[in-house]
Protein backbone atom coordinates (compact mmCIF):
# COMPACT_ATOMS: atom_id res chain seq x y z
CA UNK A 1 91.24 42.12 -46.08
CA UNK A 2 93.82 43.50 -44.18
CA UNK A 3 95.18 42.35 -41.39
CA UNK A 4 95.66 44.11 -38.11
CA UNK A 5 97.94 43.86 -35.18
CA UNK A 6 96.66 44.81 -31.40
CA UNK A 7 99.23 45.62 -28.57
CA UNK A 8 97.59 43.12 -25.33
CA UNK A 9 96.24 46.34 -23.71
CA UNK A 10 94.05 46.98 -26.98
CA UNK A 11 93.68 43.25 -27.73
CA UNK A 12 92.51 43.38 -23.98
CA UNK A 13 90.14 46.28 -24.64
CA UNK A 14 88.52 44.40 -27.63
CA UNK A 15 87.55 40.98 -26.16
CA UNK A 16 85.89 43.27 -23.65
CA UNK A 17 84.16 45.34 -26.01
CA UNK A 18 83.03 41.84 -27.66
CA UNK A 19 81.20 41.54 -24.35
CA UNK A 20 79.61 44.38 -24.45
CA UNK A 21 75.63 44.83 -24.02
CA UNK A 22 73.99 45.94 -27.46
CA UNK A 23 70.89 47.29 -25.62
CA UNK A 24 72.89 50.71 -25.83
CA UNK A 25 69.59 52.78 -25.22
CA UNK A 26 69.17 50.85 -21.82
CA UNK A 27 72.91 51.62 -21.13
CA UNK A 28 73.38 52.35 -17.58
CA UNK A 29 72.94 51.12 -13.79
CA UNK A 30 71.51 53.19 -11.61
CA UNK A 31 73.74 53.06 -7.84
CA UNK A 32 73.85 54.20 -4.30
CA UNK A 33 75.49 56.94 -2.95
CA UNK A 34 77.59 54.83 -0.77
CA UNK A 35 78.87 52.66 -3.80
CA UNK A 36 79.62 56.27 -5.22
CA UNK A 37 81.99 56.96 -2.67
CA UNK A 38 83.67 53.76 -2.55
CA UNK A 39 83.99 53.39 -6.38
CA UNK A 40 85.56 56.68 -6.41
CA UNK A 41 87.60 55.93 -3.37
CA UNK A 42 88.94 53.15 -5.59
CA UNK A 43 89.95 55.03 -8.30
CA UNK A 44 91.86 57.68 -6.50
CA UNK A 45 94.15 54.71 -4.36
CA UNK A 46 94.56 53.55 -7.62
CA UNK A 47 95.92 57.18 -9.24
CA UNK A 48 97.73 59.76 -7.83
CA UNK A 49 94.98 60.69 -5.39
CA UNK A 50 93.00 63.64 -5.27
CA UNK A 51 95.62 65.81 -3.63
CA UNK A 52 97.66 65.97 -7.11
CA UNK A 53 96.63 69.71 -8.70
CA UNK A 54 96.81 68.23 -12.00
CA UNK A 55 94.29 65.10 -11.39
CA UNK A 56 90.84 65.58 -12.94
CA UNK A 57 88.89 62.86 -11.76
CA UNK A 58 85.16 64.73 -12.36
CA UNK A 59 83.98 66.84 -14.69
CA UNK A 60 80.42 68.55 -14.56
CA UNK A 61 78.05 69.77 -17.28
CA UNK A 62 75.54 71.90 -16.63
CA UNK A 63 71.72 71.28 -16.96
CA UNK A 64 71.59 73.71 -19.72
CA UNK A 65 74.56 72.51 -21.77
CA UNK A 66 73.37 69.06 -21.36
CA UNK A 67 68.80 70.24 -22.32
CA UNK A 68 70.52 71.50 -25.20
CA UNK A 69 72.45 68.57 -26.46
CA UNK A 70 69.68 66.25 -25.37
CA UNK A 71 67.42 68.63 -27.64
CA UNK A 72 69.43 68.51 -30.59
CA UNK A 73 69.94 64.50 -30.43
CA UNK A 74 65.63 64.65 -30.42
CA UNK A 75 65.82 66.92 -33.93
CA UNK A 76 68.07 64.53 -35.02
CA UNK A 77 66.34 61.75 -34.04
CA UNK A 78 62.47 62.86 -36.12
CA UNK A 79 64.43 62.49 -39.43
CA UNK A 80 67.43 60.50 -39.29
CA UNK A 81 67.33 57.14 -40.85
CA UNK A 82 69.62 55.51 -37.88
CA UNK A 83 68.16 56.74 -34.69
CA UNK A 84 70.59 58.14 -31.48
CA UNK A 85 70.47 55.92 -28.74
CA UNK A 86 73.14 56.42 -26.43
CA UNK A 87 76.03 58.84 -25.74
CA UNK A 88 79.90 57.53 -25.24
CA UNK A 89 81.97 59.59 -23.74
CA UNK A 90 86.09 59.96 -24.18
CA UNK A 91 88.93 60.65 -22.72
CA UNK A 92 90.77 63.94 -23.97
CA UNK A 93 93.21 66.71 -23.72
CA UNK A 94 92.11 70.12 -24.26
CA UNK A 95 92.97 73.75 -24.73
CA UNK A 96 90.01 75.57 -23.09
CA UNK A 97 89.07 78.67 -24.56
CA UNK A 98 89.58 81.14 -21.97
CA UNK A 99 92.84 79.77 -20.52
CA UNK A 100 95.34 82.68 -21.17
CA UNK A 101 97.85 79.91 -20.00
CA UNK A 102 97.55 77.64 -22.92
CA UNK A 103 97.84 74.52 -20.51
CA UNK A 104 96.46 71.73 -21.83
CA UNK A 105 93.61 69.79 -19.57
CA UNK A 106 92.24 66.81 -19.02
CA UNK A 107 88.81 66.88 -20.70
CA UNK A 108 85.47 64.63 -21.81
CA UNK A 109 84.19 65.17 -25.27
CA UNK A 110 80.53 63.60 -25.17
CA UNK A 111 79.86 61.88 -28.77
CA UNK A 112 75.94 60.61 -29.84
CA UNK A 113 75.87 56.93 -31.01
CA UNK A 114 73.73 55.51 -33.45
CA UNK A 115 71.72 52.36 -33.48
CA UNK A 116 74.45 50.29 -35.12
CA UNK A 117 77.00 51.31 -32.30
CA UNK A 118 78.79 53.88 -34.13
CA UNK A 119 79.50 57.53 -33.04
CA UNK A 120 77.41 59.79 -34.57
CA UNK A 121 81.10 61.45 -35.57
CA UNK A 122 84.08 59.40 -35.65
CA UNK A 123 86.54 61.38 -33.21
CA UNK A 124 88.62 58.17 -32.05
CA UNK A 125 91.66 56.89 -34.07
CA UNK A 126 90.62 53.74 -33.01
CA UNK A 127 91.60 50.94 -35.98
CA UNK A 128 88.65 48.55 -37.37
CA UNK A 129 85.02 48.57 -36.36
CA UNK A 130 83.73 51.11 -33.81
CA UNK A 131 83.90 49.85 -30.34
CA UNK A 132 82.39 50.94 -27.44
CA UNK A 133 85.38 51.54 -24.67
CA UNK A 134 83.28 51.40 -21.56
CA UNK A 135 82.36 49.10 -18.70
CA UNK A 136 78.97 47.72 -18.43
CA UNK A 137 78.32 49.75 -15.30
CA UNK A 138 77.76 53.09 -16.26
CA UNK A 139 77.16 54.65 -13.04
CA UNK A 140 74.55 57.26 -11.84
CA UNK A 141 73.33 58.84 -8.45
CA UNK A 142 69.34 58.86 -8.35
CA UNK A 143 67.76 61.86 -7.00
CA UNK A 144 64.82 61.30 -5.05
């Protein structure tokens, strides 16, 4: 077996993901709109705030980009073997399409993941077992 060497912020990154839940299908915590706001707050004291042009700090899908995808993870899921039971989602820089500029972007590429923990594709040159890169506190807004 091979043996592999981890800078600390990767070494870092996999004692966390060691830690991480396995009930991926349950994946997620519900939060408040104020916690929302002050999460985000965080995170843009902790960047280059959200008066940079070039800081993406949200990124929306639309409702029938994301029926779709859930639609095709439900074919998937009458006939595969290894079911989809979450979705991970990465950080990445993009082309778009219809950007006559070429510039790349900031993007999100959302990737299905299987049972075991493994994308459904393996996009990630990440070395050794599959890990899941996340917090535990996947957030979402309730609407009701």
């Amino acid at each position: 077996m091979e043996t592999q060497t981890h800078s600390p912020q990767v070494a870092a990154n996999l004692d966390v993901c060691e830690t991480y839940p396995q009930d991926l299908i349950n994946a997620g915590n519900p939060i408040s709109e104020e916690r929302a706001r002050e999460s985000i707050g965080y995170y843009l004291a902790a960047t280059t705030g959200p008066n940079d042009p070039e800081h993406i700090f949200g990124f929306e899908y639309g409702l029938n980009t994301l029926r779709t995808f859930m639609e095709q993870i439900d074919t998937y899921n009458k006939t595969a073997g290894e079911k989809i039971v979450a979705v991970r989602i990465y950080h990445a820089v993009s082309i778009r399409p219809n950007d006559t500029s070429k510039t790349p972007k900031r993007d999100e590429i959302l990737i299905p993941v299987l049972e075991s923990g493994n994308d459904l594709y393996k996009v990630a040159p990440i070395v050794g077992p599959q890990l899941s890169l996340a917090t535990q506190d996947h957030a979402q807004i309730n609407v009701n």
